[in-house]
N, C-alpha and C. Protein backbone atom coordinates (compact mmCIF):
# COMPACT_ATOMS: atom_id res chain seq x y z
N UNK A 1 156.09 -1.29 39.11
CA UNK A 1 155.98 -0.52 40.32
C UNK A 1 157.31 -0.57 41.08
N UNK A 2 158.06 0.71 41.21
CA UNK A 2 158.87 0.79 41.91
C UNK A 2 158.93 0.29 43.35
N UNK A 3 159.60 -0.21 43.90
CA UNK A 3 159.69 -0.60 45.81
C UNK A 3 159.86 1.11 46.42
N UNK A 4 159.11 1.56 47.26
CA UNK A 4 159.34 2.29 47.70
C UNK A 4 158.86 2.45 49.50
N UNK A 5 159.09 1.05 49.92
CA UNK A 5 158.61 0.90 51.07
C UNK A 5 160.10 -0.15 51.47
N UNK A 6 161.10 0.14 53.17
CA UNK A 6 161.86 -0.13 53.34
C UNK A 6 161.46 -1.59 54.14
N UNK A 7 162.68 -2.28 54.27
CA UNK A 7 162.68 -3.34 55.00
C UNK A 7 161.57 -3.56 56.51
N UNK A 8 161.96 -2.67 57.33
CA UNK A 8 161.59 -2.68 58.29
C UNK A 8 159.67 -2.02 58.23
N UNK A 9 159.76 -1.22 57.08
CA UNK A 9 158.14 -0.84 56.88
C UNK A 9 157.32 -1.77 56.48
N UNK A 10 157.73 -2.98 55.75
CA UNK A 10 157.67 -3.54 54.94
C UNK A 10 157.70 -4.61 56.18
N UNK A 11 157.97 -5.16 56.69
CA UNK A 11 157.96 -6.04 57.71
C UNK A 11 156.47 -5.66 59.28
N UNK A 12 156.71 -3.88 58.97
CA UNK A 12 155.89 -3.51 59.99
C UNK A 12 154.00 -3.77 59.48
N UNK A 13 154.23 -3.73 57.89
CA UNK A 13 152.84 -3.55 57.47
C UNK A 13 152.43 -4.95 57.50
N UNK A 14 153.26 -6.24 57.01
CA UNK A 14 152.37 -7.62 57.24
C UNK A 14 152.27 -7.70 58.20
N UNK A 15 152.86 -7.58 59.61
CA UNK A 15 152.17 -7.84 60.71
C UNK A 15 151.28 -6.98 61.06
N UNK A 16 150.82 -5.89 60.73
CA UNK A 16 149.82 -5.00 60.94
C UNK A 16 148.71 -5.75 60.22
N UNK A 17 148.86 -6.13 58.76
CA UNK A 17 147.87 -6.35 58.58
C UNK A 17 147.16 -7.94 58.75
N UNK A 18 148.21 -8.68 59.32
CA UNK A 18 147.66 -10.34 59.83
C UNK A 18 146.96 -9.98 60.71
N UNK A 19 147.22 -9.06 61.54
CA UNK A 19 146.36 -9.17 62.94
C UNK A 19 145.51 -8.35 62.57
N UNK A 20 144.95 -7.48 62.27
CA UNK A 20 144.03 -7.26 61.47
C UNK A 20 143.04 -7.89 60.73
N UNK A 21 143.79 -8.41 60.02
CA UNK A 21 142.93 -9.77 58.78
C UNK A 21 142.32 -10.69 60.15
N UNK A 22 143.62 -11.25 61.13
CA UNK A 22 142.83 -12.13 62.20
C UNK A 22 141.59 -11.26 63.01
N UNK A 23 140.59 -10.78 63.14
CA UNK A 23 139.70 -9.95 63.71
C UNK A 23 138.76 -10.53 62.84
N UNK A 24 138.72 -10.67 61.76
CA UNK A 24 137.93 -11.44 60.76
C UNK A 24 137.39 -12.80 61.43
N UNK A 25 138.23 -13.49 61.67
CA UNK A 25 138.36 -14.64 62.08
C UNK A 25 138.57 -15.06 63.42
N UNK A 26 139.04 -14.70 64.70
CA UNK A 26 139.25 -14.45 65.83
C UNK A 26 138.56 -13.23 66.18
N UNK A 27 138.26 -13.86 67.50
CA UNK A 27 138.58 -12.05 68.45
C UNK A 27 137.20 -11.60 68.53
N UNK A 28 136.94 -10.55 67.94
CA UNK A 28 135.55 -10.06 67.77
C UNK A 28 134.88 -10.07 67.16
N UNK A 29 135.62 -10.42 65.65
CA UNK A 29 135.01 -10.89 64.33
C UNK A 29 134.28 -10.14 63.63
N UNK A 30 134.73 -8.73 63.90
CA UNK A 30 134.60 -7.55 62.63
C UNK A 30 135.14 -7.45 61.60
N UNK A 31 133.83 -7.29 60.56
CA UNK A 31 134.18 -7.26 58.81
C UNK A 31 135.13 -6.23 58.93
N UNK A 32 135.47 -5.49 60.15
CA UNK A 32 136.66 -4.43 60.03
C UNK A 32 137.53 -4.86 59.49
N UNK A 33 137.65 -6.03 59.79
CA UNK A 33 139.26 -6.61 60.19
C UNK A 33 139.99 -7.09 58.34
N UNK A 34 138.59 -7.07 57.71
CA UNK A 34 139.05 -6.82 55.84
C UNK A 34 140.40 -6.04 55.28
N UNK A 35 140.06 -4.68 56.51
CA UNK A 35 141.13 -3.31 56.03
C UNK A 35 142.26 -4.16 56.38
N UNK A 36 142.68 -5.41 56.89
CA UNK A 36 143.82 -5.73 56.73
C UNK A 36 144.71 -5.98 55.77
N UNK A 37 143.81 -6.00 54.60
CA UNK A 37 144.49 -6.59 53.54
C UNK A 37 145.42 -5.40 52.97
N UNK A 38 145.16 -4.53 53.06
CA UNK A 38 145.56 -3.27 52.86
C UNK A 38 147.42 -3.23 53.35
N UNK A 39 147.29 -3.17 54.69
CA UNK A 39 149.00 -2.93 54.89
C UNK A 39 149.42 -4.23 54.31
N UNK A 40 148.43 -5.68 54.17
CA UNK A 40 149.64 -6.48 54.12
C UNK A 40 149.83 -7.03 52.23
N UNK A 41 149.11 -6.65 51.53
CA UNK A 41 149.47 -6.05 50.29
C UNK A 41 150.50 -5.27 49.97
N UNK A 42 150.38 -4.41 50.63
CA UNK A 42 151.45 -3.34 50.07
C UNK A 42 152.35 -3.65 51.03
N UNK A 43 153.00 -4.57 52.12
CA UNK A 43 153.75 -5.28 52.83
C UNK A 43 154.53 -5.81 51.56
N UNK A 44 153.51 -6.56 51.37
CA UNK A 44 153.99 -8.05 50.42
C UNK A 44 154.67 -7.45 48.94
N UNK A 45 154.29 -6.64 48.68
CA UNK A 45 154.28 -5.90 47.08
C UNK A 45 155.48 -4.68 47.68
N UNK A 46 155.62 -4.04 48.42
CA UNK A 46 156.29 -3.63 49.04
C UNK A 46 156.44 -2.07 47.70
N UNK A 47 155.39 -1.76 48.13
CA UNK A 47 154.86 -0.55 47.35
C UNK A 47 153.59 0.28 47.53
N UNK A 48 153.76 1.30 48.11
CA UNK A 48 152.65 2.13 48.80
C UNK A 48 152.03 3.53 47.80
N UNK A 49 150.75 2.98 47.80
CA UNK A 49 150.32 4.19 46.43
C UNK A 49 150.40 5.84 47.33
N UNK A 50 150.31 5.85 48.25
CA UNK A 50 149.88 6.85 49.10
C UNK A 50 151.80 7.52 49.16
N UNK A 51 152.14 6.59 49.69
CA UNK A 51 153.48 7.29 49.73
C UNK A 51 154.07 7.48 48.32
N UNK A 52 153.52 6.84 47.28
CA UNK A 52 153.81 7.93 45.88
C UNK A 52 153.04 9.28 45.34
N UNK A 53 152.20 9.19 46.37
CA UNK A 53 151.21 10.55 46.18
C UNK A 53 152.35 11.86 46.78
N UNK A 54 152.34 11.54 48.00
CA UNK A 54 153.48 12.02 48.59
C UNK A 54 154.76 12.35 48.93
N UNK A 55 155.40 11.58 48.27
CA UNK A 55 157.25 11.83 47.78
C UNK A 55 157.64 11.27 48.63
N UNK A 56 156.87 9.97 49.79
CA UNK A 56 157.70 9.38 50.65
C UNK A 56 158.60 7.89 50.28
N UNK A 57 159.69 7.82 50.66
CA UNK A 57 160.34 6.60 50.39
C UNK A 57 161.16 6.34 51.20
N UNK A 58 161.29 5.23 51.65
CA UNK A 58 161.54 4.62 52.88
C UNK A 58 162.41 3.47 52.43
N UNK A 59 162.92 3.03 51.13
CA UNK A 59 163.48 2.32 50.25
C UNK A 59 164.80 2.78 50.22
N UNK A 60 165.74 1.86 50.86
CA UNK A 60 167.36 2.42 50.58
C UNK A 60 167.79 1.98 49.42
N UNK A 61 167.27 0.94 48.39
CA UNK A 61 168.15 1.27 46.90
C UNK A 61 167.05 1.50 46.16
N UNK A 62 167.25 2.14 44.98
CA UNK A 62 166.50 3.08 44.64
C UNK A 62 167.14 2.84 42.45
């Protein structure tokens, strides 16, 4: 799998998805808070299936 998610996206999605994931566990404690795993997967992996659907890349080397 190519990287096609940049530094700063890639930085924006694990913290999107910790606090997220924390909702699970804190806070209000909605099974919502699962969909976190989502940005911070593809944070971590730093590869977005959606933005290969789409021709987006946000990845400066290539």
């Amino acid at each position: 799998m190519p990287c096609n998610e940049g530094k700063v996206d890639r930085a924006l999605r694990v913290i999107v998805g910790l606090v997220l994931l924390a909702m699970v566990f804190v806070g209000p404690q909605t099974p919502w808070g699962w969909v976190g795993l989502v940005p911070l997967l593809t944070g971590i992996f730093g590869f977005c299936p959606a933005y290969k659907l789409l021709g987006i890349n946000t990845c400066k080397t290539r």
